[in-house]
Protein backbone atom coordinates (compact mmCIF):
# COMPACT_ATOMS: atom_id res chain seq x y z
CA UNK A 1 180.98 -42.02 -5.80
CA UNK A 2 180.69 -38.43 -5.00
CA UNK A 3 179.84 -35.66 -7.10
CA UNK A 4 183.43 -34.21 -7.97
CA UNK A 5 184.21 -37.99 -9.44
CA UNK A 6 180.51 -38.32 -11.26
CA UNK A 7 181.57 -35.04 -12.44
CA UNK A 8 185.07 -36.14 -13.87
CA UNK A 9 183.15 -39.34 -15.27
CA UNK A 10 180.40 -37.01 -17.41
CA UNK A 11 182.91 -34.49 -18.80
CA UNK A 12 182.51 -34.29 -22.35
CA UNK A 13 185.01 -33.25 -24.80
CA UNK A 14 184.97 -32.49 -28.37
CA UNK A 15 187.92 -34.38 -29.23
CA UNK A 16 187.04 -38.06 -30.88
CA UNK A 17 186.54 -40.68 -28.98
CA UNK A 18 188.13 -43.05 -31.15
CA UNK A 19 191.18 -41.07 -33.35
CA UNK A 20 192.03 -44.08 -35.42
CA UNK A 21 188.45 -43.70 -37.27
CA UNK A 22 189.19 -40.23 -37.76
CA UNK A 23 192.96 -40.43 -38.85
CA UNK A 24 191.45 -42.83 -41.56
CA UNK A 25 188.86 -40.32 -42.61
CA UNK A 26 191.26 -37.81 -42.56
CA UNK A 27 193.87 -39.49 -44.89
CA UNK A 28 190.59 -39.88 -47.28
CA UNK A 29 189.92 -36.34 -47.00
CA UNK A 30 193.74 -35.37 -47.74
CA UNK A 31 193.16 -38.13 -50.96
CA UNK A 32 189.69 -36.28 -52.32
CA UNK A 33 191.29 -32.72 -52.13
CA UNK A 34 194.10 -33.66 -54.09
CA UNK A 35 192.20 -35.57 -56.72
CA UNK A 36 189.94 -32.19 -56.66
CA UNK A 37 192.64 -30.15 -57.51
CA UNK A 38 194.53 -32.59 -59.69
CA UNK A 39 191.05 -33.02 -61.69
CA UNK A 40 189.89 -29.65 -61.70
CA UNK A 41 190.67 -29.18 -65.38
CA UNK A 42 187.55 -32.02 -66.02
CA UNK A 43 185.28 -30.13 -64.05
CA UNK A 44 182.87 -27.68 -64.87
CA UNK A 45 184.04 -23.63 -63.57
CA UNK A 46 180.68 -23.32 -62.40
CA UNK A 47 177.26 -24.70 -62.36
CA UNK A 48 173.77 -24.28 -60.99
CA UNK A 49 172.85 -26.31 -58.13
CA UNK A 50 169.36 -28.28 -58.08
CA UNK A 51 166.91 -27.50 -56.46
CA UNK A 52 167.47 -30.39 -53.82
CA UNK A 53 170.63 -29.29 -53.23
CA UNK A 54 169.59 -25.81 -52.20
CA UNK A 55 166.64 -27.17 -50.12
CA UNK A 56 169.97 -29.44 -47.75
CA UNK A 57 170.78 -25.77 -47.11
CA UNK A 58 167.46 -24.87 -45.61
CA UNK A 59 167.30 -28.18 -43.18
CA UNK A 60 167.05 -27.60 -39.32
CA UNK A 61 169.62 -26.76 -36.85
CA UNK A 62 171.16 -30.05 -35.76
CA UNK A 63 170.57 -31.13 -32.42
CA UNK A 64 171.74 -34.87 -32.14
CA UNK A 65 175.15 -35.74 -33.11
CA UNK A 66 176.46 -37.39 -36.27
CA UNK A 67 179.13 -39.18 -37.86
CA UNK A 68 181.84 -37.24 -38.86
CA UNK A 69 182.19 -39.16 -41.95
CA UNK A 70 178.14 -38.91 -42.81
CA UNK A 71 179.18 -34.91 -42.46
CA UNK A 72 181.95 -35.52 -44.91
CA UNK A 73 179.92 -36.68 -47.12
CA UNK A 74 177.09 -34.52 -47.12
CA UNK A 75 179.98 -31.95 -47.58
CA UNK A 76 181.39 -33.42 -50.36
CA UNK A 77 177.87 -34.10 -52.07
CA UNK A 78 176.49 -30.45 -51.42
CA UNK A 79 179.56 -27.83 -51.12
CA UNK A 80 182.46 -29.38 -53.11
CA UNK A 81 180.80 -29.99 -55.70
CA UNK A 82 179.26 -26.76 -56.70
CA UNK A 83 182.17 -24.48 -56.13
CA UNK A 84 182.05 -20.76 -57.21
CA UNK A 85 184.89 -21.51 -59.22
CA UNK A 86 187.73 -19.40 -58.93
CA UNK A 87 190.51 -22.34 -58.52
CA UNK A 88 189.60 -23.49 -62.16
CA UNK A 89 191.87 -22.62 -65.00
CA UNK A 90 189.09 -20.85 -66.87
CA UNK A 91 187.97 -18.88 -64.12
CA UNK A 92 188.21 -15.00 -65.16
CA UNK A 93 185.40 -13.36 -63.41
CA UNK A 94 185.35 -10.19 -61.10
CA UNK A 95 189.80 -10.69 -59.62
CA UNK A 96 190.69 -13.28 -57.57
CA UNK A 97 193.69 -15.66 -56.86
CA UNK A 98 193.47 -19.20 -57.20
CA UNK A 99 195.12 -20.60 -54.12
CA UNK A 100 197.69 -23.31 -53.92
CA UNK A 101 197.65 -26.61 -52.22
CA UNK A 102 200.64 -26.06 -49.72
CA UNK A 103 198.81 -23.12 -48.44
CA UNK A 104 195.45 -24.97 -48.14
CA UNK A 105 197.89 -27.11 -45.89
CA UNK A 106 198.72 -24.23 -44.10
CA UNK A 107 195.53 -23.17 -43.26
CA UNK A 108 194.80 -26.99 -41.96
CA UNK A 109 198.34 -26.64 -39.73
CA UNK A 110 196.90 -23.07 -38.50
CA UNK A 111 193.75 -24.65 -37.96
CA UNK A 112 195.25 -27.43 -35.76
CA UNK A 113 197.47 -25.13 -33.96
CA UNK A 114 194.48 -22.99 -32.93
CA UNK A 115 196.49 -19.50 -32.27
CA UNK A 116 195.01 -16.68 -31.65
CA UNK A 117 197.08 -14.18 -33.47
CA UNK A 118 196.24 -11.16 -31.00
CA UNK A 119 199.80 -11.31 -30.09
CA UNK A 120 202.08 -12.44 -27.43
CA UNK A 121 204.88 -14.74 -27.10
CA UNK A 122 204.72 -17.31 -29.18
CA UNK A 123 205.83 -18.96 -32.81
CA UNK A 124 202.65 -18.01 -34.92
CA UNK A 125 202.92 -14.67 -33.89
CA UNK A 126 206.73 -13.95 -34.92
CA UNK A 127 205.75 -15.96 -38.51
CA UNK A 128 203.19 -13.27 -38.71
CA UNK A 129 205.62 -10.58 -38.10
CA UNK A 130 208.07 -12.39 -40.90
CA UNK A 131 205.61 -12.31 -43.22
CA UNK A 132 204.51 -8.97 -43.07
CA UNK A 133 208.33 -7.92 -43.34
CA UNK A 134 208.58 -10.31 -46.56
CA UNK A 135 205.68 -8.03 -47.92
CA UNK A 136 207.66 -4.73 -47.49
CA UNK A 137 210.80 -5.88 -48.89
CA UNK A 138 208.52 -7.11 -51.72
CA UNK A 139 207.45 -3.56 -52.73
CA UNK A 140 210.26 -1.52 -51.75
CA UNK A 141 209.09 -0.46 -47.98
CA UNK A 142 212.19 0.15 -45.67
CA UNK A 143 212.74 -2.27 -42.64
CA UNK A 144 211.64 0.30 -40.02
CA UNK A 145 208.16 0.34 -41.66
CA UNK A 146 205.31 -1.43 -40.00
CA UNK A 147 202.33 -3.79 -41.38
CA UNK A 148 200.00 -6.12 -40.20
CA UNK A 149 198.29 -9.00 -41.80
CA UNK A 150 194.21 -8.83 -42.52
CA UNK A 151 191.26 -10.13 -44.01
CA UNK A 152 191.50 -8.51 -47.54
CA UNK A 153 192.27 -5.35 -49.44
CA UNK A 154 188.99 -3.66 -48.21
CA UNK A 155 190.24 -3.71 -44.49
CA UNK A 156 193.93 -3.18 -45.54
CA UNK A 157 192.69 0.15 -47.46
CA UNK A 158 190.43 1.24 -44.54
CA UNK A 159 193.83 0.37 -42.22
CA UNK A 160 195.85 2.71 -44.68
CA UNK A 161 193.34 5.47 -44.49
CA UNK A 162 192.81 5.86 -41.19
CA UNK A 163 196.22 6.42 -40.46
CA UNK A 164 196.36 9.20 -42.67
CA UNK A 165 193.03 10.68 -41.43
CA UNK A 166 194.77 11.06 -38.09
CA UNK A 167 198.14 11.83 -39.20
CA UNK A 168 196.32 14.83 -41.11
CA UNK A 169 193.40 15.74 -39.26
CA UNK A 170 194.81 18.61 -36.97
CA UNK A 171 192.91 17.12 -34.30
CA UNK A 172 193.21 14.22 -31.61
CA UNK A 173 190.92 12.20 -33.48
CA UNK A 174 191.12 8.81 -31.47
CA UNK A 175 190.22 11.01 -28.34
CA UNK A 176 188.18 13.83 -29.28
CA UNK A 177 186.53 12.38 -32.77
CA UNK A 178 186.01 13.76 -36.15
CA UNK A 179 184.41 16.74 -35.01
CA UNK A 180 187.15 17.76 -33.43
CA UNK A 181 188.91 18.18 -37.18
CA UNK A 182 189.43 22.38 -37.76
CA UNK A 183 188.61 21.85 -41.39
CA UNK A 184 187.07 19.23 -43.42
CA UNK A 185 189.60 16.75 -44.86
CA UNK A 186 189.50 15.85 -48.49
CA UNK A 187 190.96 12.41 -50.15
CA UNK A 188 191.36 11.86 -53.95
CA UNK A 189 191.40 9.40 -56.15
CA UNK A 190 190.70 8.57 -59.79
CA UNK A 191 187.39 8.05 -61.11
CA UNK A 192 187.88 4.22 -61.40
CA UNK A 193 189.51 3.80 -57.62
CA UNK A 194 187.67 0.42 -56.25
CA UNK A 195 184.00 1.06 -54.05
CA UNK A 196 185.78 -0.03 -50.86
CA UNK A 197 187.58 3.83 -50.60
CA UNK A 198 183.83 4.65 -50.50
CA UNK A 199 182.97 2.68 -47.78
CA UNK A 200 186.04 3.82 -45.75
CA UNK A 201 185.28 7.40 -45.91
CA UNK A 202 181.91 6.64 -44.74
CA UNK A 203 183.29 4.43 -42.06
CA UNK A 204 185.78 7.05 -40.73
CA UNK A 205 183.21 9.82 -40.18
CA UNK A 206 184.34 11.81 -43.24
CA UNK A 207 181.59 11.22 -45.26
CA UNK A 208 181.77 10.10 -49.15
CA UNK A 209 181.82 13.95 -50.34
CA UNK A 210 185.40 13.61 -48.97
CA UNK A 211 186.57 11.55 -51.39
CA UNK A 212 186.82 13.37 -54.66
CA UNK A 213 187.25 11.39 -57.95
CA UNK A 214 189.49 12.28 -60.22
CA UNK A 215 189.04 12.18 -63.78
CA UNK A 216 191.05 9.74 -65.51
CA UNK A 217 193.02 10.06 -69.35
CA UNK A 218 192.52 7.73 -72.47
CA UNK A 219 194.69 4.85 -70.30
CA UNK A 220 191.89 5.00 -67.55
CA UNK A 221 194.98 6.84 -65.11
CA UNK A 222 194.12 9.54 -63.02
CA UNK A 223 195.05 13.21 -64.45
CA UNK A 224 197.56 14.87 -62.70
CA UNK A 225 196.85 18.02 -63.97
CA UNK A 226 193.02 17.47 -62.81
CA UNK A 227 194.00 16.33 -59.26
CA UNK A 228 196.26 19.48 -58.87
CA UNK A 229 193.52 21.90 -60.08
CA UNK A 230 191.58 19.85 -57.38
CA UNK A 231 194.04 20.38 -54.35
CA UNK A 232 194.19 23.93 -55.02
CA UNK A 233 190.44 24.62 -55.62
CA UNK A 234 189.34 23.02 -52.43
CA UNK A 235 191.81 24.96 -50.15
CA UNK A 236 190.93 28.15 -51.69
CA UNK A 237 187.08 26.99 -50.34
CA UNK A 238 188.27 26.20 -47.09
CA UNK A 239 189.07 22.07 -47.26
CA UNK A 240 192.19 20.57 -46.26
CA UNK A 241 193.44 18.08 -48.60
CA UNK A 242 194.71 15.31 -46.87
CA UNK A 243 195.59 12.16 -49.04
CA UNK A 244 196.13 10.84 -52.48
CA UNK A 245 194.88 7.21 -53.06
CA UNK A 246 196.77 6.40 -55.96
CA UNK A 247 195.71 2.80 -57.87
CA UNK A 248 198.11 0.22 -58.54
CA UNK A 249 195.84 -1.61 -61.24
CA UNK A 250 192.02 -0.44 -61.55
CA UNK A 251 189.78 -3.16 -60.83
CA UNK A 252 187.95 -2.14 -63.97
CA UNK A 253 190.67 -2.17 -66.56
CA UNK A 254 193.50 -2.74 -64.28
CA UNK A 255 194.98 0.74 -65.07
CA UNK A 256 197.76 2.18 -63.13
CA UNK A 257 198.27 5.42 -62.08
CA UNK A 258 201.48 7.43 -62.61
CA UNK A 259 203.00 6.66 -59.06
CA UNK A 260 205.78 8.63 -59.14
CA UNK A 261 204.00 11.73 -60.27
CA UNK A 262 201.63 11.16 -57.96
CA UNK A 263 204.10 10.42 -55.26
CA UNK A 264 206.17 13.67 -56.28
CA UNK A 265 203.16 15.91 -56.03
CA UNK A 266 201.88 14.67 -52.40
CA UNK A 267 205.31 15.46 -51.13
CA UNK A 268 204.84 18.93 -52.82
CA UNK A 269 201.53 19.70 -51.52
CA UNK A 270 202.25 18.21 -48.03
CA UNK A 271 199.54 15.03 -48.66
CA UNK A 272 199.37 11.58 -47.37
CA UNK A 273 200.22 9.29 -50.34
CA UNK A 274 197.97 5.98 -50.23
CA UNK A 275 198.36 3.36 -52.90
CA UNK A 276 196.16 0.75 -53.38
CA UNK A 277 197.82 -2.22 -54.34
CA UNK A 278 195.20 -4.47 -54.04
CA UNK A 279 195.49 -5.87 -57.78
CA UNK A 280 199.24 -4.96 -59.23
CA UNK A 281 201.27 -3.61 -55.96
CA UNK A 282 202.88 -7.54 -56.22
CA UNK A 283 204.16 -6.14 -59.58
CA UNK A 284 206.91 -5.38 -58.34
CA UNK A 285 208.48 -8.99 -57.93
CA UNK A 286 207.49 -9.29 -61.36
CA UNK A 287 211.23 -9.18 -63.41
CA UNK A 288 209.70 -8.46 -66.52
CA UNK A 289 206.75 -6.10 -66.02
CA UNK A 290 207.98 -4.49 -62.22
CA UNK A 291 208.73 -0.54 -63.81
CA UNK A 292 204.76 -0.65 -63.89
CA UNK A 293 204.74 0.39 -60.61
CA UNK A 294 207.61 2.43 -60.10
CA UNK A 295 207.13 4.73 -57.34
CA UNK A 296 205.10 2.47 -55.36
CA UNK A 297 208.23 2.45 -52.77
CA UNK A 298 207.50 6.17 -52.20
CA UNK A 299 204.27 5.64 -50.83
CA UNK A 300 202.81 6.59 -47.01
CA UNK A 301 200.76 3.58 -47.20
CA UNK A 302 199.89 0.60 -49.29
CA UNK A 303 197.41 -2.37 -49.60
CA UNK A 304 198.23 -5.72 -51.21
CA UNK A 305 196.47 -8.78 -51.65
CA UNK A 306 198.23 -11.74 -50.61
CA UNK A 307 195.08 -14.09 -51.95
CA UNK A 308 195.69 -13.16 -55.27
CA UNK A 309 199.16 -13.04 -57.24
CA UNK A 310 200.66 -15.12 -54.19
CA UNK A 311 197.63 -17.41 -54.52
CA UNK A 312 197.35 -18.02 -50.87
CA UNK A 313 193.77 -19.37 -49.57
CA UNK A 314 191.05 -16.97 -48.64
CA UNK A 315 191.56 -14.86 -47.04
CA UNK A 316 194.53 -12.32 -46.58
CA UNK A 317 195.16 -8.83 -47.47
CA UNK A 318 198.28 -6.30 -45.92
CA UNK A 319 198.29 -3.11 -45.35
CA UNK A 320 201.97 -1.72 -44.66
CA UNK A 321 202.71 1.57 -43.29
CA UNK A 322 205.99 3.42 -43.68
CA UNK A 323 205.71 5.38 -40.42
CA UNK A 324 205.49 2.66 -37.71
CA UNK A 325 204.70 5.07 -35.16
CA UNK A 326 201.81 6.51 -36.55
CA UNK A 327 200.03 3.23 -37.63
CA UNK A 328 200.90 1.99 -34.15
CA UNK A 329 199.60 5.18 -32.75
CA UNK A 330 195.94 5.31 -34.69
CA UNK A 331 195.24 1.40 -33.44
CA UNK A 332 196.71 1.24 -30.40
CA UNK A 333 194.89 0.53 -26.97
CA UNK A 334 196.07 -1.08 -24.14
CA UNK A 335 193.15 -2.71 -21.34
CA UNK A 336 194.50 -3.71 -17.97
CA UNK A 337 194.02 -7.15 -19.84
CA UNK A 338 196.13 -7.02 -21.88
CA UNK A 339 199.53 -5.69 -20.41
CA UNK A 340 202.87 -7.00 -21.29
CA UNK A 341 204.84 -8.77 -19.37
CA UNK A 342 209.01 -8.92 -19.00
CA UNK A 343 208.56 -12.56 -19.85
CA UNK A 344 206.56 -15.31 -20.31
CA UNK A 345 203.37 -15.65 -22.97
CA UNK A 346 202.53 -11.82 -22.23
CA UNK A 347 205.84 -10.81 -23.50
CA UNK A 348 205.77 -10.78 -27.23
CA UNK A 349 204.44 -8.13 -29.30
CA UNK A 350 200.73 -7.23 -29.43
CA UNK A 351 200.11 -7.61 -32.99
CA UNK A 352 196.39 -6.35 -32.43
CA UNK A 353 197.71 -2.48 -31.65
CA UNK A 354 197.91 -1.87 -35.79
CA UNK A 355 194.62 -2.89 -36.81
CA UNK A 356 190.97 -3.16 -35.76
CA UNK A 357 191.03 -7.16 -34.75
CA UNK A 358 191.65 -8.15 -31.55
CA UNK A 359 191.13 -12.00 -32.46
CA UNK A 360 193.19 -12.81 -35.48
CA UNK A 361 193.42 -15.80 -37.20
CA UNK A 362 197.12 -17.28 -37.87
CA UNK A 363 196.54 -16.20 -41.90
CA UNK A 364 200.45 -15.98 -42.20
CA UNK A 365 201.51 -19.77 -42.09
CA UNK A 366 199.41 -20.29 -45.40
CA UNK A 367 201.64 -17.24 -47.17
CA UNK A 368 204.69 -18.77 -45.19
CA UNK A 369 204.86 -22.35 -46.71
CA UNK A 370 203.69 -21.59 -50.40
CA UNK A 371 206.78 -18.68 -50.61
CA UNK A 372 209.18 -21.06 -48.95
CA UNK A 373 208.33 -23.72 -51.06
CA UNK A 374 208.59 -22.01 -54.14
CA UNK A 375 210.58 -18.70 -53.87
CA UNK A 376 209.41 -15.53 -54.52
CA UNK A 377 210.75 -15.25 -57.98
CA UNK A 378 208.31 -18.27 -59.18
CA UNK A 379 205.43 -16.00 -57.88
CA UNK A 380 207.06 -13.13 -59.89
CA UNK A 381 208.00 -15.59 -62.75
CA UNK A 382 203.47 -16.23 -62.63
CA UNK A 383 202.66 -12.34 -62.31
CA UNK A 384 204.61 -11.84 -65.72
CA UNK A 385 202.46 -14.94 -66.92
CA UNK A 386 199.40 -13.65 -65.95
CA UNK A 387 200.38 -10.44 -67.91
CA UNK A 388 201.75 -12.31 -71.13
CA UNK A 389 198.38 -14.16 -71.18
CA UNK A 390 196.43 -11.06 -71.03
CA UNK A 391 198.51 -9.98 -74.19
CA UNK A 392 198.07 -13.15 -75.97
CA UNK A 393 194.28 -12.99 -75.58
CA UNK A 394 194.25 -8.94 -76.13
CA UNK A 395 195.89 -9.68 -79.78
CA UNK A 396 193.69 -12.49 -80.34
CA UNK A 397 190.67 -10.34 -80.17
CA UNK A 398 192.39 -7.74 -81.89
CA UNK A 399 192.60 -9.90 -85.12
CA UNK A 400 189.02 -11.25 -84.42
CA UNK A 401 186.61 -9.26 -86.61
CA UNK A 402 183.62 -9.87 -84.43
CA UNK A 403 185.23 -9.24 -81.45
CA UNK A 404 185.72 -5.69 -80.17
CA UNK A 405 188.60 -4.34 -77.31
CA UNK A 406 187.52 -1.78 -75.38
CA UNK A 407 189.90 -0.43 -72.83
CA UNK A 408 193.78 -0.80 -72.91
CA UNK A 409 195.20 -4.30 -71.94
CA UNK A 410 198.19 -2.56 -69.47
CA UNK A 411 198.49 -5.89 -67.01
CA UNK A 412 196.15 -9.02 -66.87
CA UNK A 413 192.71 -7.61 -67.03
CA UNK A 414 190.91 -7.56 -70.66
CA UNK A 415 187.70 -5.75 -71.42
CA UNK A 416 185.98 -6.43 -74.85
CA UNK A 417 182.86 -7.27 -76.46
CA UNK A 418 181.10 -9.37 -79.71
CA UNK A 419 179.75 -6.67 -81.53
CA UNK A 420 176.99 -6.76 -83.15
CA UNK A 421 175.73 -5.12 -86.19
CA UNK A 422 173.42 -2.11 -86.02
CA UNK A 423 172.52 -2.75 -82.62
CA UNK A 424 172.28 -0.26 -79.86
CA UNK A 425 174.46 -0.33 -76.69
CA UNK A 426 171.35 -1.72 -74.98
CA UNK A 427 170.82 -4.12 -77.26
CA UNK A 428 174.90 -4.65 -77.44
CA UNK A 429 174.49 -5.80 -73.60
CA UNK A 430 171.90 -7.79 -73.62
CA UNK A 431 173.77 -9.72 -76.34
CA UNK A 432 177.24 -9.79 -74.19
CA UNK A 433 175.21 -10.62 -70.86
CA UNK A 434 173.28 -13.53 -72.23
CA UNK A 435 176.38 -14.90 -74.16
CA UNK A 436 178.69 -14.36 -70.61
CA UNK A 437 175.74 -16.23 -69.06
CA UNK A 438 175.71 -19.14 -71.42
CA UNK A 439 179.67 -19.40 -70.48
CA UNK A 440 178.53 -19.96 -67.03
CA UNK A 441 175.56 -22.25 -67.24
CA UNK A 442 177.54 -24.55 -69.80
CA UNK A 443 180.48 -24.37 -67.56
CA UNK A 444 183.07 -23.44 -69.86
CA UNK A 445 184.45 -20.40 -68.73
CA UNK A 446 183.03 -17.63 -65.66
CA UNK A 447 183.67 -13.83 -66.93
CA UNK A 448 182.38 -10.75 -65.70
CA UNK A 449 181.19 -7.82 -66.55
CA UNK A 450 181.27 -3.89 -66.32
CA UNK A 451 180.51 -0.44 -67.86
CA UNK A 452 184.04 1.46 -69.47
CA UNK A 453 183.67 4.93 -70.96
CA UNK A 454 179.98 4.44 -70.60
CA UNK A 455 179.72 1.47 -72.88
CA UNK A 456 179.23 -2.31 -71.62
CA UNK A 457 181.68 -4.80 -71.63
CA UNK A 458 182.94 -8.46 -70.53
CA UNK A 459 185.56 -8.44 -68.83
CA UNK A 460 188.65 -11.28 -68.10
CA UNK A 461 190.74 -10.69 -65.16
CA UNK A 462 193.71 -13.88 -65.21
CA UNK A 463 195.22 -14.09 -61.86
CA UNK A 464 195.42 -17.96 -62.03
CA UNK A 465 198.46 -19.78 -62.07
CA UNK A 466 196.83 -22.86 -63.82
CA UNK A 467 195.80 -20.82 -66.76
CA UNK A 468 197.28 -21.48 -70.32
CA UNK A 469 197.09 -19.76 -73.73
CA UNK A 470 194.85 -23.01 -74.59
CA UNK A 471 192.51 -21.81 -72.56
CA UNK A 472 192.34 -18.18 -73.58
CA UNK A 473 191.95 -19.42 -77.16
CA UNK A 474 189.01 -21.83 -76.37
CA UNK A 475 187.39 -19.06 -74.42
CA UNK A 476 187.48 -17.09 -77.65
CA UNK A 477 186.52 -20.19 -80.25
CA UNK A 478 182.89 -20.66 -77.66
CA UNK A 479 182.36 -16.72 -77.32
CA UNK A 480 182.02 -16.61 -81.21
CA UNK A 481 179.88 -20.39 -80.93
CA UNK A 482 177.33 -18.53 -78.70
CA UNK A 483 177.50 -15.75 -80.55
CA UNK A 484 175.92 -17.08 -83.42
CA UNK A 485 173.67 -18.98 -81.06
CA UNK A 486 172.11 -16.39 -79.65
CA UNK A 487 171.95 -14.50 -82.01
CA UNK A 488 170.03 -17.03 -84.34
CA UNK A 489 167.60 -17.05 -81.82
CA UNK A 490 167.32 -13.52 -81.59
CA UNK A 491 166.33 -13.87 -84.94
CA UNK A 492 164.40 -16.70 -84.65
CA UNK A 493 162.11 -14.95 -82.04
């Protein structure tokens, strides 16, 4: 035998070699996830793995191979079962969506079909376009507009951003750099806008000075009034005011902004108008609750999170762009690499020219299949929900005595407290922190928590679509159990 056939005999491959074993696994795998899901509701939201379980995450690199259905199972044992918890009904903490099980299909289908969603000529790569066109007509955006699918709202705001940095920097940024600007941009946005802004203006070279908060009014919105004494005291120094980031929902108290003030006044002043969108710009499918963002069609720019209100899978954010040019014209580069063709795979559409990805993965199938299979009105029908829920547990603790609201319930999120009498705000948050903890460790229900006007609070953000009043209501009968708990130990001590 010579050495090109020994070599044909010794190629290796990571396909099986025998796919009936692993079609049988696999139908066992598709038969756990769907008891997992169907189950969920006897589960625990959270719990605290033992310490053997943290030490499998600490074993060696593997060098031999294994089974695939011993790895299975040492999946199933160590990373299904302790879950951070944010499918489960009762799962309230920080904002998140609560995927669906046709889009965990999805992401299995986009998976198998491996695409690399850089662009070209291909299927995936027109569903991605489809998608991204489903999200404009979702918030209003005209056809022309542009968009592009990405990992999460953080990326989509950075996306939004740095099209307007360039749009209004006076400068060839993309050539010439930030240096190159005549006069120092400045971005606003209310006092509450989410930490990722932060991280974009550092990321763009403007520095965080450039972004100037905003205070906000009793409703946690920004102040018009304040951002237009802003604009005008910063040009009279010298700045250039370059963008408004208005908030569609405050991650805080899930506030939003006046958007069509805010939108009238950036066309007056000649500024960018950013919205992020992250947590209520899918308000707008919403038939009962959609005039909450009103003006949100008048924006420059907007993010939206896909992984929450259309409960697809992590991950996948938007960010849409009304000017196609100029979002094409920020991202754009073109190696010798990667030239189009007149036909053939090299033909299609380079989908990586409007973002920072050259690899992307095929995130829109996921999105795809769940809004095919149930319309976009359901996922409207779930936003209003979401938001009646909020209101049902809002007048609940209103009409609790020992409960305590403390921020305006204006869409899902809720932000209260047990009080406590006599006791100090410090000693008020140790007593909401320990009791938010117990919720946890017991596995009953996972909050979060934050600081509004200064004072400490717990906070309940209900973006899941397997949530029920029921659940609201026994979140509300435990808080007052541990409440007495702790503090008859308190006591005690």
């Amino acid at each position: 035998m010579d050495t090109f056939q020994e070599a044909m005999v010794t190629d290796e491959t990571l396909d099986p070699s025998d796919w009936t074993e692993v079609q049988a696994l696999s139908h066992r795998i598709v038969d756990d996830a769907i008891g997992y899901l169907r189950d969920i509701r006897d589960r625990p939201v959270w719990r605290e793995m033992p310490v053997e379980v943290r030490a499998f995450f600490n074993a060696p690199m593997p060098r031999e191979p294994a089974s695939i259905a011993d790895v299975y199972s040492e999946v199933a044992r160590s990373v299904m079962a302790y879950p951070m918890g944010n499918i489960h009904p009762r799962f309230w903490s920080w904002y998140m969506g609560s995927s669906n099980f046709t889009g965990a299909l999805g992401d299995f289908l986009a998976a198998i079909q491996g695409s690399n969603l850089a662009g070209g000529n291909h299927a995936a790569g027109l569903m991605d376009s489809q998608v991204v066109d489903w999200c404009k007509e979702m918030v209003g955006f005209p056809a022309s507009a542009s968009g592009t699918l990405v990992s999460g709202g953080s990326m989509a705001n950075i996306i939004g951003l740095t099209v307007a940095r360039n749009v209004k920097a006076g400068a060839d940024v993309g050539e010439r750099g930030v240096g190159a600007i005549p006069k120092p941009l400045r971005f606003y946005a209310s006092d509450q806008v989410h930490s990722c802004h932060r991280k974009a203006m550092e990321a763009l070279g403007l520095g965080n000075r450039a972004l100037r908060r905003i205070p906000t009014d009793a409703g946690l919105r920004m102040d018009v009034d304040a951002l237009k004494a802003a604009i005008a005291e910063d040009r009279a120094v010298g700045f250039k005011p370059a963008c408004v980031i208005g908030t569609a929902g405050t991650v805080n108290t899930g506030a939003i902004d006046d958007l069509q003030a805010l939108a009238a006044l950036a066309a007056g002043e000649d500024l960018w108008f950013h919205v992020d969108g992250c947590i209520g710009a899918l308000i707008a499918i919403a038939p009962e609750n959609r005039s909450l963002v009103a003006g949100i069609e008048q924006a420059h720019s907007i993010a939206l999170d896909p992984h929450k209100w259309l409960h697809a899978p992590f991950e996948a954010g938007c960010a849409l762009v009304r000017d196609a040019s100029a979002h094409r014209n920020t991202f754009a580069v073109t190696p010798e690499y990667l030239e189009s063709t007149p036909r053939g795979l090299a033909s299609g559409q380079w989908l990586h020219d409007y973002g920072l990805q050259t690899s992307r993965g095929f995130r829109a199938l996921k999105i795809w299949m769940a809004l095919k299979e149930h319309g976009v009105e359901k996922f409207g029908r779930l936003i209003d929900q979401n938001i009646a829920q909020a209101r049902h547990l809002t007048a609940q603790i209103e009409a609790e005595p020992a409960l305590e609201l403390m921020a305006p319930t204006t869409i899902n999120i809720v932000c209260f407290r047990h009080r406590l009498d006599g006791a100090s705000e410090e000693r008020l948050k140790a007593f909401n922190t320990e009791i938010m903890l117990r919720l946890q460790e017991e596995g009953i229900a996972a909050l979060s928590d934050t600081t509004v006007h200064g004072r400490h609070c717990l906070r309940a953000a209900i973006t899941n679509h397997r949530t029920r009043c029921d659940d609201l209501d026994l979140l509300l009968r435990e808080m007052l159990r541990l409440g007495k708990e702790v503090e008859a130990a308190a006591r005690a001590d």
